[in-house]
C-alpha atoms as a PDB file:
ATOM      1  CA  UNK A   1    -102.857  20.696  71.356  1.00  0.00           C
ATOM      2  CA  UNK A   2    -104.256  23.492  68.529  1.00  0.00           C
ATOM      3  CA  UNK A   3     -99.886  23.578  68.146  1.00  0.00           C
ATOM      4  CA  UNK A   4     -99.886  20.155  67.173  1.00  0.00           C
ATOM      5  CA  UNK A   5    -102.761  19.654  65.187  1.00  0.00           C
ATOM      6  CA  UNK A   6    -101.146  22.715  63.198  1.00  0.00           C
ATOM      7  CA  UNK A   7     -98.271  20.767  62.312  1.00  0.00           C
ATOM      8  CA  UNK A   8    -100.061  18.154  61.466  1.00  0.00           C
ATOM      9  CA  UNK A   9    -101.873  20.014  58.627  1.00  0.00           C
ATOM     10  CA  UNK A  10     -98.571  21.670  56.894  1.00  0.00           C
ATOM     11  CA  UNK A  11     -97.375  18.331  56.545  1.00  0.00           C
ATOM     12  CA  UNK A  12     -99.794  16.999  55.180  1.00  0.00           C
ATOM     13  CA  UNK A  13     -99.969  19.760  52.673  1.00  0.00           C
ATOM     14  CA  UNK A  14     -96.106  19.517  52.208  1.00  0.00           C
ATOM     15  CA  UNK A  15     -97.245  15.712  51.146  1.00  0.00           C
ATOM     16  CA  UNK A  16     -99.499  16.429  48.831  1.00  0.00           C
ATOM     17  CA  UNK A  17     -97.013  19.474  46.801  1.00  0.00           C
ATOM     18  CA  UNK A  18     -94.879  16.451  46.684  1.00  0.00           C
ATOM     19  CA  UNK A  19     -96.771  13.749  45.328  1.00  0.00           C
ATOM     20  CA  UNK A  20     -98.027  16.226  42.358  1.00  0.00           C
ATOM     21  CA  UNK A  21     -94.593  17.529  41.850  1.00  0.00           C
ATOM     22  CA  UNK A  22     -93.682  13.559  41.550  1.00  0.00           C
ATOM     23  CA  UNK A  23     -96.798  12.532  39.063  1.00  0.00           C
ATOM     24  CA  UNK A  24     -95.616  15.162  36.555  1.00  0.00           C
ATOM     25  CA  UNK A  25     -93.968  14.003  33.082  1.00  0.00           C
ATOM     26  CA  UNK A  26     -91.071  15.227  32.827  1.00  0.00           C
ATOM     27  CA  UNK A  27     -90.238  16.641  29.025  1.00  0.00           C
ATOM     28  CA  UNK A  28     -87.769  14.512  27.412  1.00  0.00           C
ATOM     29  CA  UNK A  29     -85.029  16.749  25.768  1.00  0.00           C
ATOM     30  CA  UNK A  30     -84.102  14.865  22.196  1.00  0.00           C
ATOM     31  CA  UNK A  31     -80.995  16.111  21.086  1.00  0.00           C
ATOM     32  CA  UNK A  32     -80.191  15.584  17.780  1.00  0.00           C
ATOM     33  CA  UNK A  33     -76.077  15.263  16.766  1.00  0.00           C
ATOM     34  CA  UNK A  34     -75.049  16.495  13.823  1.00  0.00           C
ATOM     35  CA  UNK A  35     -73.297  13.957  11.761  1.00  0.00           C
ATOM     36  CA  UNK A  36     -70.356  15.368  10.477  1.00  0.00           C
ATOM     37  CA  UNK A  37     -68.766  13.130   7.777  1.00  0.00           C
ATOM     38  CA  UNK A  38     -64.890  14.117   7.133  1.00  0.00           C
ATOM     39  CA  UNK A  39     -63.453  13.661   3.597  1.00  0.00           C
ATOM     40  CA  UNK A  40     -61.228  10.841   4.141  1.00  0.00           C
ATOM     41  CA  UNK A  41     -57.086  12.122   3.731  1.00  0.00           C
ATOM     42  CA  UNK A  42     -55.165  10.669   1.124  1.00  0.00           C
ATOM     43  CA  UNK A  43     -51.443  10.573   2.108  1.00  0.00           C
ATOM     44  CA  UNK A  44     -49.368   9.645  -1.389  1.00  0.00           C
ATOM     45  CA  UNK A  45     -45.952   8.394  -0.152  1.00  0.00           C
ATOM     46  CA  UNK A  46     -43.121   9.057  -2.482  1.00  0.00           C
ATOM     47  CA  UNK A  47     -41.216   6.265  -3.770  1.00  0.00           C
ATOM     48  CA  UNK A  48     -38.058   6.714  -2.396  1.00  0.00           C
ATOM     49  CA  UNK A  49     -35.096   7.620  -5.002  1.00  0.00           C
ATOM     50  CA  UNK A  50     -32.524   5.557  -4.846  1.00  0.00           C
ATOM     51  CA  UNK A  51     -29.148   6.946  -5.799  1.00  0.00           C
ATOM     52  CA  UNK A  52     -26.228   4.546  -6.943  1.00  0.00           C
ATOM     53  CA  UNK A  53     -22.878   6.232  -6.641  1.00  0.00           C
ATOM     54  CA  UNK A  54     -20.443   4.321  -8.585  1.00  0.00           C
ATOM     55  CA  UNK A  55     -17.062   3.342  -6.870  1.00  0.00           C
ATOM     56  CA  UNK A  56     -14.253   5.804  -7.703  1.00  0.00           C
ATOM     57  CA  UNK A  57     -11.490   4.031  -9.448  1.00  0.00           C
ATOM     58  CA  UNK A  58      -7.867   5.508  -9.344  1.00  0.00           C
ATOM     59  CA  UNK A  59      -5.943   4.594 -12.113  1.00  0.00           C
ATOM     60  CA  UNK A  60      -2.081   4.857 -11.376  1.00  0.00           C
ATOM     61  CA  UNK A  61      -0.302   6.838 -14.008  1.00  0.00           C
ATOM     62  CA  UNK A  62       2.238   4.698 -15.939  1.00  0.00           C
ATOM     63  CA  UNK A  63       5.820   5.502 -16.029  1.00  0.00           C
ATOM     64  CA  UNK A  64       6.178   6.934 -19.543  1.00  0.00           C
ATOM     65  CA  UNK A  65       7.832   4.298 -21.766  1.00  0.00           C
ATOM     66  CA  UNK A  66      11.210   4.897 -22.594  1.00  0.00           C
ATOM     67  CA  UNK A  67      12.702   5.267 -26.098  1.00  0.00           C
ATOM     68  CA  UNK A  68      14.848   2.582 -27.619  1.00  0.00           C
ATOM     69  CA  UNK A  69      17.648   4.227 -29.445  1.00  0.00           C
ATOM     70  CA  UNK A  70      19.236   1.770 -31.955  1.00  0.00           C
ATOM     71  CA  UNK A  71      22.609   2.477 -33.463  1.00  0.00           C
ATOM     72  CA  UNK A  72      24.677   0.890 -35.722  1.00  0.00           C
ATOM     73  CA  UNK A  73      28.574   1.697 -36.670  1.00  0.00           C
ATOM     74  CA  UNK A  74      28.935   2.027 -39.232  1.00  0.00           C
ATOM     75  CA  UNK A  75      25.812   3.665 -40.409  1.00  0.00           C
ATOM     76  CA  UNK A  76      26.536   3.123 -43.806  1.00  0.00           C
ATOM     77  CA  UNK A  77      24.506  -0.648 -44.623  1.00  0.00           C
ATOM     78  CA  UNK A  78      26.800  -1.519 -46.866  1.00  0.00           C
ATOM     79  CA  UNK A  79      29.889  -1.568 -44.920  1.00  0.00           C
ATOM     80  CA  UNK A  80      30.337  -4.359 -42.205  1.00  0.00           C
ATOM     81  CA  UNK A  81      29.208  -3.219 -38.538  1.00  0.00           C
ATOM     82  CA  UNK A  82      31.725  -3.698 -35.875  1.00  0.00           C
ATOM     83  CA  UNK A  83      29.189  -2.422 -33.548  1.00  0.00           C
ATOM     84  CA  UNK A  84      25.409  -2.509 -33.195  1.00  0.00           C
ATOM     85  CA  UNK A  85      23.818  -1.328 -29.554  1.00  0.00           C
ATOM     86  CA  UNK A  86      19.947  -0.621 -28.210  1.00  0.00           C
ATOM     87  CA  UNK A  87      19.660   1.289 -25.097  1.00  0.00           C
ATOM     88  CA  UNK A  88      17.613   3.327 -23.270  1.00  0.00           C
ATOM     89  CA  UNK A  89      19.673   6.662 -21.647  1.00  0.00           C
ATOM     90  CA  UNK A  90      18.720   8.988 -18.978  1.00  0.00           C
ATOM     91  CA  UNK A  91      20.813  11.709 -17.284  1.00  0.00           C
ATOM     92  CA  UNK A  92      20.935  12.228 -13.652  1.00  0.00           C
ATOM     93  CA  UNK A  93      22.364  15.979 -12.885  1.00  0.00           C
ATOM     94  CA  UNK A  94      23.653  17.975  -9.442  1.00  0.00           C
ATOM     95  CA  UNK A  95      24.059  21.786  -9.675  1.00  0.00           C
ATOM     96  CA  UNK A  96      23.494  24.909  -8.196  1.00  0.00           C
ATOM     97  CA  UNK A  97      20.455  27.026  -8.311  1.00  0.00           C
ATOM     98  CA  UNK A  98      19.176  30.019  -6.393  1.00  0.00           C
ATOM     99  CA  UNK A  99      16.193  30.040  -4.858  1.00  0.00           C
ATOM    100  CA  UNK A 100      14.920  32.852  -2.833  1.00  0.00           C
ATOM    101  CA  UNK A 101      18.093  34.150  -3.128  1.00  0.00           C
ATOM    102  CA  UNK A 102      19.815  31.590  -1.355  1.00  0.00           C
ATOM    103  CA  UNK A 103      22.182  29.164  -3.302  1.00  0.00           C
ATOM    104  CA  UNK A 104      21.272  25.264  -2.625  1.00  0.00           C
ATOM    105  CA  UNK A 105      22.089  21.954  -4.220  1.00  0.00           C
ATOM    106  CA  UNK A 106      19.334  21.160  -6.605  1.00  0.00           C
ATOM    107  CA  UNK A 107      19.058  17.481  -8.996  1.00  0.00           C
ATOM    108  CA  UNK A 108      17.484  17.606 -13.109  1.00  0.00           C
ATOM    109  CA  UNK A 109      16.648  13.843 -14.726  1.00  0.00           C
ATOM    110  CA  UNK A 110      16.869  14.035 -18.280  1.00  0.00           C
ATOM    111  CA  UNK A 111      15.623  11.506 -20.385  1.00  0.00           C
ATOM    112  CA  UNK A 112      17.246  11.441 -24.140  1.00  0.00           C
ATOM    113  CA  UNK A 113      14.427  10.034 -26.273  1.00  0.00           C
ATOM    114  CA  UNK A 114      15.767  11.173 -29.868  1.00  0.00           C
ATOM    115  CA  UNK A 115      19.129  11.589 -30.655  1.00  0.00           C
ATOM    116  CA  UNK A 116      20.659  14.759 -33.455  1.00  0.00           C
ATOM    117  CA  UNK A 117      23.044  12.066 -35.141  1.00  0.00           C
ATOM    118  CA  UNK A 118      25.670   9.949 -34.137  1.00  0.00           C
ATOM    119  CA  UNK A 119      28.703   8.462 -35.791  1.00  0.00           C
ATOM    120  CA  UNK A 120      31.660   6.003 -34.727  1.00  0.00           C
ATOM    121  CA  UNK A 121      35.093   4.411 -35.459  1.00  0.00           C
ATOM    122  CA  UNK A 122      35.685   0.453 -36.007  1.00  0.00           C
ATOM    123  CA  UNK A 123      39.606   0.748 -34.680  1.00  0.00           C
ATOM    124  CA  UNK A 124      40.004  -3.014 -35.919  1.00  0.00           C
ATOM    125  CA  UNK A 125      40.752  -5.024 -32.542  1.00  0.00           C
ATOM    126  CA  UNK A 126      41.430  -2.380 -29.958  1.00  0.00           C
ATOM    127  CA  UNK A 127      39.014  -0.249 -29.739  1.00  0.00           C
ATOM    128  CA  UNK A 128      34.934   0.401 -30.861  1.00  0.00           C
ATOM    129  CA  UNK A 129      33.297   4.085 -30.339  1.00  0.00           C
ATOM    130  CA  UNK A 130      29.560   5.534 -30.235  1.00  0.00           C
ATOM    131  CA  UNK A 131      29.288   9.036 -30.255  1.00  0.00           C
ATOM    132  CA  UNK A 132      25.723  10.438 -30.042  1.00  0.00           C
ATOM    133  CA  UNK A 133      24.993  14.251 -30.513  1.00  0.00           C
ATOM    134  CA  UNK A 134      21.846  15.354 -28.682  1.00  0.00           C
ATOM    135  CA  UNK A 135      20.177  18.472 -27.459  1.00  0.00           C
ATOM    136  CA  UNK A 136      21.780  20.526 -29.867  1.00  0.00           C
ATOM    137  CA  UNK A 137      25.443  20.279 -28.552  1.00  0.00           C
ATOM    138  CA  UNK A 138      25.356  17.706 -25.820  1.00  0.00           C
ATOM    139  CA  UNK A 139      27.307  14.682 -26.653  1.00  0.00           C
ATOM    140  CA  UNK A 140      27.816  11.219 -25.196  1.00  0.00           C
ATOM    141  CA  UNK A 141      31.158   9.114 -26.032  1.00  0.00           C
ATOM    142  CA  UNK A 142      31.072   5.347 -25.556  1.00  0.00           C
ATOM    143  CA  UNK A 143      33.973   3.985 -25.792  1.00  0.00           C
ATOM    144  CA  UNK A 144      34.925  -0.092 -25.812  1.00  0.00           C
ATOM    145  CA  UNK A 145      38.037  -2.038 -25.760  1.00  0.00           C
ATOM    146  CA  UNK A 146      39.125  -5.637 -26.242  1.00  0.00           C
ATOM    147  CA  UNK A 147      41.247  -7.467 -23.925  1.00  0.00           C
ATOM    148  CA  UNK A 148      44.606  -8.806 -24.963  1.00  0.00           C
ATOM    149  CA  UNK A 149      43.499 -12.387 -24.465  1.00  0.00           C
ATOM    150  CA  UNK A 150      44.430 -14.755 -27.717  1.00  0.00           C
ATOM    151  CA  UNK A 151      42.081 -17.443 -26.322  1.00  0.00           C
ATOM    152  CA  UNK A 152      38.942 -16.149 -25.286  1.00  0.00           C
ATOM    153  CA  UNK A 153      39.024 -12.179 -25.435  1.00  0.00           C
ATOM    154  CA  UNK A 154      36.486 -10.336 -23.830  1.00  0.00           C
ATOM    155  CA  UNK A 155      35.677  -6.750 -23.888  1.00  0.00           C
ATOM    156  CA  UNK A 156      34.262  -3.957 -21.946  1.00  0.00           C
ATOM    157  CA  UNK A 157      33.106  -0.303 -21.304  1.00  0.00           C
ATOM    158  CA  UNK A 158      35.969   1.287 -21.009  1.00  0.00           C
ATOM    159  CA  UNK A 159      35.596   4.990 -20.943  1.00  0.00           C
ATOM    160  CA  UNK A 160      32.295   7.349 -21.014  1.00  0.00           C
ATOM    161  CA  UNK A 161      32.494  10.916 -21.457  1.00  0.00           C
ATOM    162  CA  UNK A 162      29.636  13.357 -21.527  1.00  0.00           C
ATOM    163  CA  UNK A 163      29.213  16.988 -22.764  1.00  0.00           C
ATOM    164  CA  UNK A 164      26.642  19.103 -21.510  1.00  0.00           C
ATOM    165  CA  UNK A 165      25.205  22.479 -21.392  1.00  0.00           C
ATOM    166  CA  UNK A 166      23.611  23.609 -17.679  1.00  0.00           C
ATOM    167  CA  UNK A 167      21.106  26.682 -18.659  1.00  0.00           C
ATOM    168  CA  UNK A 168      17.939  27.999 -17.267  1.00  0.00           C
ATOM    169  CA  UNK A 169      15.535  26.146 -19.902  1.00  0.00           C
ATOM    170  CA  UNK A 170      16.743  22.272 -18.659  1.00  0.00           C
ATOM    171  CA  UNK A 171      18.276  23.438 -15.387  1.00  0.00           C
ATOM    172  CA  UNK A 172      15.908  25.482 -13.716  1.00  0.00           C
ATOM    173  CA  UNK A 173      16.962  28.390 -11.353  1.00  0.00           C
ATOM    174  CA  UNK A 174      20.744  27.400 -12.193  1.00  0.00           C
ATOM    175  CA  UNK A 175      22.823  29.916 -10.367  1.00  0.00           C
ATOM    176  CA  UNK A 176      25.441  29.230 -12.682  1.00  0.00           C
ATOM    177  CA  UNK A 177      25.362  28.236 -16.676  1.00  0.00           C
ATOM    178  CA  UNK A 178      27.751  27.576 -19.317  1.00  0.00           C
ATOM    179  CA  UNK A 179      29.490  23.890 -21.053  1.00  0.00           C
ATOM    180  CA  UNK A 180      30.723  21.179 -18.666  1.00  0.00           C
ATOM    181  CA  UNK A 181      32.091  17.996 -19.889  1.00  0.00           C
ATOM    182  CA  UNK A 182      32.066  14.713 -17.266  1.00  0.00           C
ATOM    183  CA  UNK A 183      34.368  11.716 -17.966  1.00  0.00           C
ATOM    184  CA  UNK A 184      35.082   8.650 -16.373  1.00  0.00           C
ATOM    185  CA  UNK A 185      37.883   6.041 -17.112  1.00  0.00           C
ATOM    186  CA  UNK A 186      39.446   2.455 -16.457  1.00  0.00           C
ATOM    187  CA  UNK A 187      35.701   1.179 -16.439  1.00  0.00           C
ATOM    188  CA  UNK A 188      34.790  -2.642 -16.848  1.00  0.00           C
ATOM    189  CA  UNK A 189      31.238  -2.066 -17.339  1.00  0.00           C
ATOM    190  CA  UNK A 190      29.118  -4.621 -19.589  1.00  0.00           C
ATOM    191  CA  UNK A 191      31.712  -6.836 -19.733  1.00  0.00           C
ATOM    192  CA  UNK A 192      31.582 -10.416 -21.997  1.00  0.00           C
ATOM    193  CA  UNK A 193      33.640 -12.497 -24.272  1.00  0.00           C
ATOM    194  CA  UNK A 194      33.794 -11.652 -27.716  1.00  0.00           C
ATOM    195  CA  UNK A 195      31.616 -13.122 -30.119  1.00  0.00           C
ATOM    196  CA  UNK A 196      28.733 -12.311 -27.197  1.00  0.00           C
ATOM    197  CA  UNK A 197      26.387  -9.623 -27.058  1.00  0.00           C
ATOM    198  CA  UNK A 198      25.464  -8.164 -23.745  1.00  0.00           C
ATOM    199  CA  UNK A 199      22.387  -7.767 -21.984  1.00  0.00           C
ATOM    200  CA  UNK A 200      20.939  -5.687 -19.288  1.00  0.00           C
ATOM    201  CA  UNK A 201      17.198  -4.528 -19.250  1.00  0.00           C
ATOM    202  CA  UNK A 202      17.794  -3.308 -15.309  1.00  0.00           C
ATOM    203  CA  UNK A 203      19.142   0.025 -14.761  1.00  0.00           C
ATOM    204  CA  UNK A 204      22.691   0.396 -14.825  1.00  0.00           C
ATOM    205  CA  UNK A 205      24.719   3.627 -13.302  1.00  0.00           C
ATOM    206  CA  UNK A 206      27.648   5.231 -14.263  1.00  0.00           C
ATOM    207  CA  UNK A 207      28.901   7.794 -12.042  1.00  0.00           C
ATOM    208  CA  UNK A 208      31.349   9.943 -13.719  1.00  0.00           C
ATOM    209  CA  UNK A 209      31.779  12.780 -10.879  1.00  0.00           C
ATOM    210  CA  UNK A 210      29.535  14.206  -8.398  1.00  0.00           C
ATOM    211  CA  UNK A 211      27.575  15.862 -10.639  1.00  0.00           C
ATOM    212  CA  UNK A 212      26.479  13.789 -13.392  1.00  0.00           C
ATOM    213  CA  UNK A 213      25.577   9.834 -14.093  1.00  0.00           C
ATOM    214  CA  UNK A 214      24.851   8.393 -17.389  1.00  0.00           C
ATOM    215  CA  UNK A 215      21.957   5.642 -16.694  1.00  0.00           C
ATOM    216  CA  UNK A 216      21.689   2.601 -18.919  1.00  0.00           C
ATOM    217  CA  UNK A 217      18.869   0.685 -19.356  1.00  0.00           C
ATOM    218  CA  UNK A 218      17.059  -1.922 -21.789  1.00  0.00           C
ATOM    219  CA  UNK A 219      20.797  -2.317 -22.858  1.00  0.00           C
ATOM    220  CA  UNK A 220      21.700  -4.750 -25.610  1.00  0.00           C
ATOM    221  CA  UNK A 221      25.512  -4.069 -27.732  1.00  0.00           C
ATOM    222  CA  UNK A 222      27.936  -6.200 -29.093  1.00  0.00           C
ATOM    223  CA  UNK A 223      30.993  -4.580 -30.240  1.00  0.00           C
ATOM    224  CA  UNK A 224      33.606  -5.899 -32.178  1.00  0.00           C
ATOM    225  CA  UNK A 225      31.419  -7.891 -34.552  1.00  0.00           C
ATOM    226  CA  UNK A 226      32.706 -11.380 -36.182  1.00  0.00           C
ATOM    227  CA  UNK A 227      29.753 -11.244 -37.988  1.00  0.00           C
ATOM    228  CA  UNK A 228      26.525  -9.166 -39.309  1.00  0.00           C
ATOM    229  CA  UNK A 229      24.334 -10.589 -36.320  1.00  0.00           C
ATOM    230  CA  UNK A 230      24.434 -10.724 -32.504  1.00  0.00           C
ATOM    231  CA  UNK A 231      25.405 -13.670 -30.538  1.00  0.00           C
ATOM    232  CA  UNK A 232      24.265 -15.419 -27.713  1.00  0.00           C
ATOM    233  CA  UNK A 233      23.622 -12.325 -24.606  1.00  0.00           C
ATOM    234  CA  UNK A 234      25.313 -12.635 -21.303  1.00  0.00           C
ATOM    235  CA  UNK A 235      22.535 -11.022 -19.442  1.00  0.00           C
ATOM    236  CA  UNK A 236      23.642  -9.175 -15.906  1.00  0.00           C
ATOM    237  CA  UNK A 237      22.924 -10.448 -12.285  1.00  0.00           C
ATOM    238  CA  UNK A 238      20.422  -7.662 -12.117  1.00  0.00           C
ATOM    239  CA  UNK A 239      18.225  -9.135 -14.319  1.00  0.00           C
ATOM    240  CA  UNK A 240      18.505 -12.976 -13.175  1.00  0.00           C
ATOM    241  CA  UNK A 241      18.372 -11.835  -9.660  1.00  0.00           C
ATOM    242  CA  UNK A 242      14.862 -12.624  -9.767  1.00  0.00           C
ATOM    243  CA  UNK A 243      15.116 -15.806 -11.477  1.00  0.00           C
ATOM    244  CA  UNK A 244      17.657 -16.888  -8.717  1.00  0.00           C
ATOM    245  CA  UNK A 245      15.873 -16.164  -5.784  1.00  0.00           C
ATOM    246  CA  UNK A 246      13.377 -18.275  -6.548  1.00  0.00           C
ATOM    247  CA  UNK A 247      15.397 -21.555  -6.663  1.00  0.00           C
ATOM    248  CA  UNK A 248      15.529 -21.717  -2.892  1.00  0.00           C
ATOM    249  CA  UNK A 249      12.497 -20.405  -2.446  1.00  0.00           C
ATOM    250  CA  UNK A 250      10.894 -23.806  -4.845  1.00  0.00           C
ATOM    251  CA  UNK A 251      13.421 -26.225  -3.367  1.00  0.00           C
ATOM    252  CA  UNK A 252      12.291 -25.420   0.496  1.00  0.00           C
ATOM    253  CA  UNK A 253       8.741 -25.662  -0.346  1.00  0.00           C
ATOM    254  CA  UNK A 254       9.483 -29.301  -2.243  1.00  0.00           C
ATOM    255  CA  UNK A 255      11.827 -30.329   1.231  1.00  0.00           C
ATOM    256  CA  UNK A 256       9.079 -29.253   3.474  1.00  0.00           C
ATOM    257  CA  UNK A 257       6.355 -31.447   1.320  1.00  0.00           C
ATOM    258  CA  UNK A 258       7.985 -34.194   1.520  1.00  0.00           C
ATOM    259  CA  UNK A 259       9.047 -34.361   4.861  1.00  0.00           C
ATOM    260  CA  UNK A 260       5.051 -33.866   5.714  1.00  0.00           C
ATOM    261  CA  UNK A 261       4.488 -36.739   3.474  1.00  0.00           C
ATOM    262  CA  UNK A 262       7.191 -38.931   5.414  1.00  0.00           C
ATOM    263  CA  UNK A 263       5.638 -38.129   8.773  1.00  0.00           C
ATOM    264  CA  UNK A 264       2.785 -39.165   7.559  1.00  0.00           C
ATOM    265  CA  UNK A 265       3.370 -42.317   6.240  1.00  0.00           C
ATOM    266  CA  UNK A 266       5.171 -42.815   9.213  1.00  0.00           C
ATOM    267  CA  UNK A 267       2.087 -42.593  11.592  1.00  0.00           C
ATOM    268  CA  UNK A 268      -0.284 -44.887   9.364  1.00  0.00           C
ATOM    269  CA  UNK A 269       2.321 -47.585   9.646  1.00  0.00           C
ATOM    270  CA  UNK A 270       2.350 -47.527  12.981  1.00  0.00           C
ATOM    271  CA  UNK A 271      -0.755 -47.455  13.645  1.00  0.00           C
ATOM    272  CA  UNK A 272      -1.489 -50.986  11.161  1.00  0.00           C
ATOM    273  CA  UNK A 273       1.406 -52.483  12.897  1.00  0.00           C
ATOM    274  CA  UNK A 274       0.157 -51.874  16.644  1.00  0.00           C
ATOM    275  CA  UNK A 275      -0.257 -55.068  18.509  1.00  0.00           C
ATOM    276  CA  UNK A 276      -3.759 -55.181  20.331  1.00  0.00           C
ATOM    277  CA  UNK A 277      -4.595 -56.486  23.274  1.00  0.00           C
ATOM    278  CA  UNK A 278      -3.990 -60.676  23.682  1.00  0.00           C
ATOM    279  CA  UNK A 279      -6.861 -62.596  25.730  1.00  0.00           C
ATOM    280  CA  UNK A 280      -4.902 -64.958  28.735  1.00  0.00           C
END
């Protein structure tokens, strides 16, 4: 019994602590934040550059112009020309040349764009000759004859013969240097009746061995002159070539239009004249 009545009192002391612990204020803890105001960042962005690269243009390189070379035989004005020619010449060359001491086949183009002097011979009816010096010692010989005809005559290149020099300056690496001299006969080049002039802007070749060619080009002559002007130019199939293929070319394109136009006027007059249907 005392045991119990023991107990009794600690709890109720135990109550009490509590209830005083329970009536106290507790301290209120005011915390104050610190109110940190950042600068505000200022991002500039560049303006962006703008780079415009201009297209590159390749201009192709022109083939240099050739030279004209007029000539006139005689030179002298005042005596009548039998002759009077414009052409362009170039010179298309084979030899041998040494290179790393080995001997090989080796090709030169020469283009004659002045000439040292020329000079020629009016042989009356038979025969009209250009000879051209060049390249101090080459020379070119153009000879032309006239046919035997009494009605309508006609005349041609007959004979060109060429003399040349091969050296190290024109002919580089030649293995072998010194004069040559190139001929060719019996031609019928730049052929037309007398009283014509001829004409042939295309390039024209004249083999005269297997090592060098005379090329013609923007080639207008007239030998054996009746008079002090040229006459009417036969032109050669190289140059109307291009004229002539384009006959067919315009007459298939006119064919095909009007067979279109045929077909159709062919299907909107059958289609007016189709019976329709007839009510019974």
């Amino acid at each position: 019994m005392k045991f119990l009545l023991v107990n009794i009192l600690i709890l109720s002391v135990l109550s009490t602590a509590l209830c005083d612990d329970n009536s106290t204020t507790p301290a209120v803890i005011t915390s104050t934040l610190a109110t940190s105001t950042a600068a505000p960042t200022t991002t500039t962005t560049a303006t962006p550059t703008t780079t415009t690269s201009s297209p590159a243009t390749t201009t192709p390189t022109p083939e240099p112009k050739k030279e004209i070379l007029q000539f006139r035989v005689p030179k002298n004005l005042n005596e009548t020309a039998c002759l009077k020619a414009n052409m362009s010449l170039d010179f298309n060359f084979t030899y041998l040349a040494e290179v790393d001491g080995k001997k090989v086949n080796s090709t030169v183009v020469i283009n004659l764009d002045k000439v040292d002097d020329y000079t020629g011979v009016c042989g009356n009816n038979s025969y009209n000759t250009l000879e051209i010096s060049f390249n101090n010692g080459w020379t070119l010989v153009l000879n032309y004859t006239l046919s035997s005809s009494t009605t309508n005559p006609t005349y041609e290149l007959n004979l060109v013969n060429l003399t040349y020099s091969v050296d190290n300056t024109r002919f580089p690496n030649a293995s072998e240097t010194g004069l040559r001299n190139a001929v060719k006969t019996n031609l019928t080049e730049f052929l037309a009746y007398k009283g014509n002039a001829y004409k042939c802007v295309s390039l024209t070749d004249v083999m005269l061995n297997d090592f060098a060619t005379v090329m013609f080009s923007n080639y207008l002559a007239q030998p054996f002159l009746s008079n002090q002007e040229l006459g009417t130019a036969s032109e050669c199939a190289a140059d109307t070539t291009g004229t002539s293929k384009l006959v067919p070319i315009i007459v298939g394109s006119a064919l095909a239009i009007l067979v279109v136009l045929v077909l159709v006027a062919y299907i909107i007059g059958r289609r007016k004249h189709k019976p329709g249907y007839q009510q019974v």
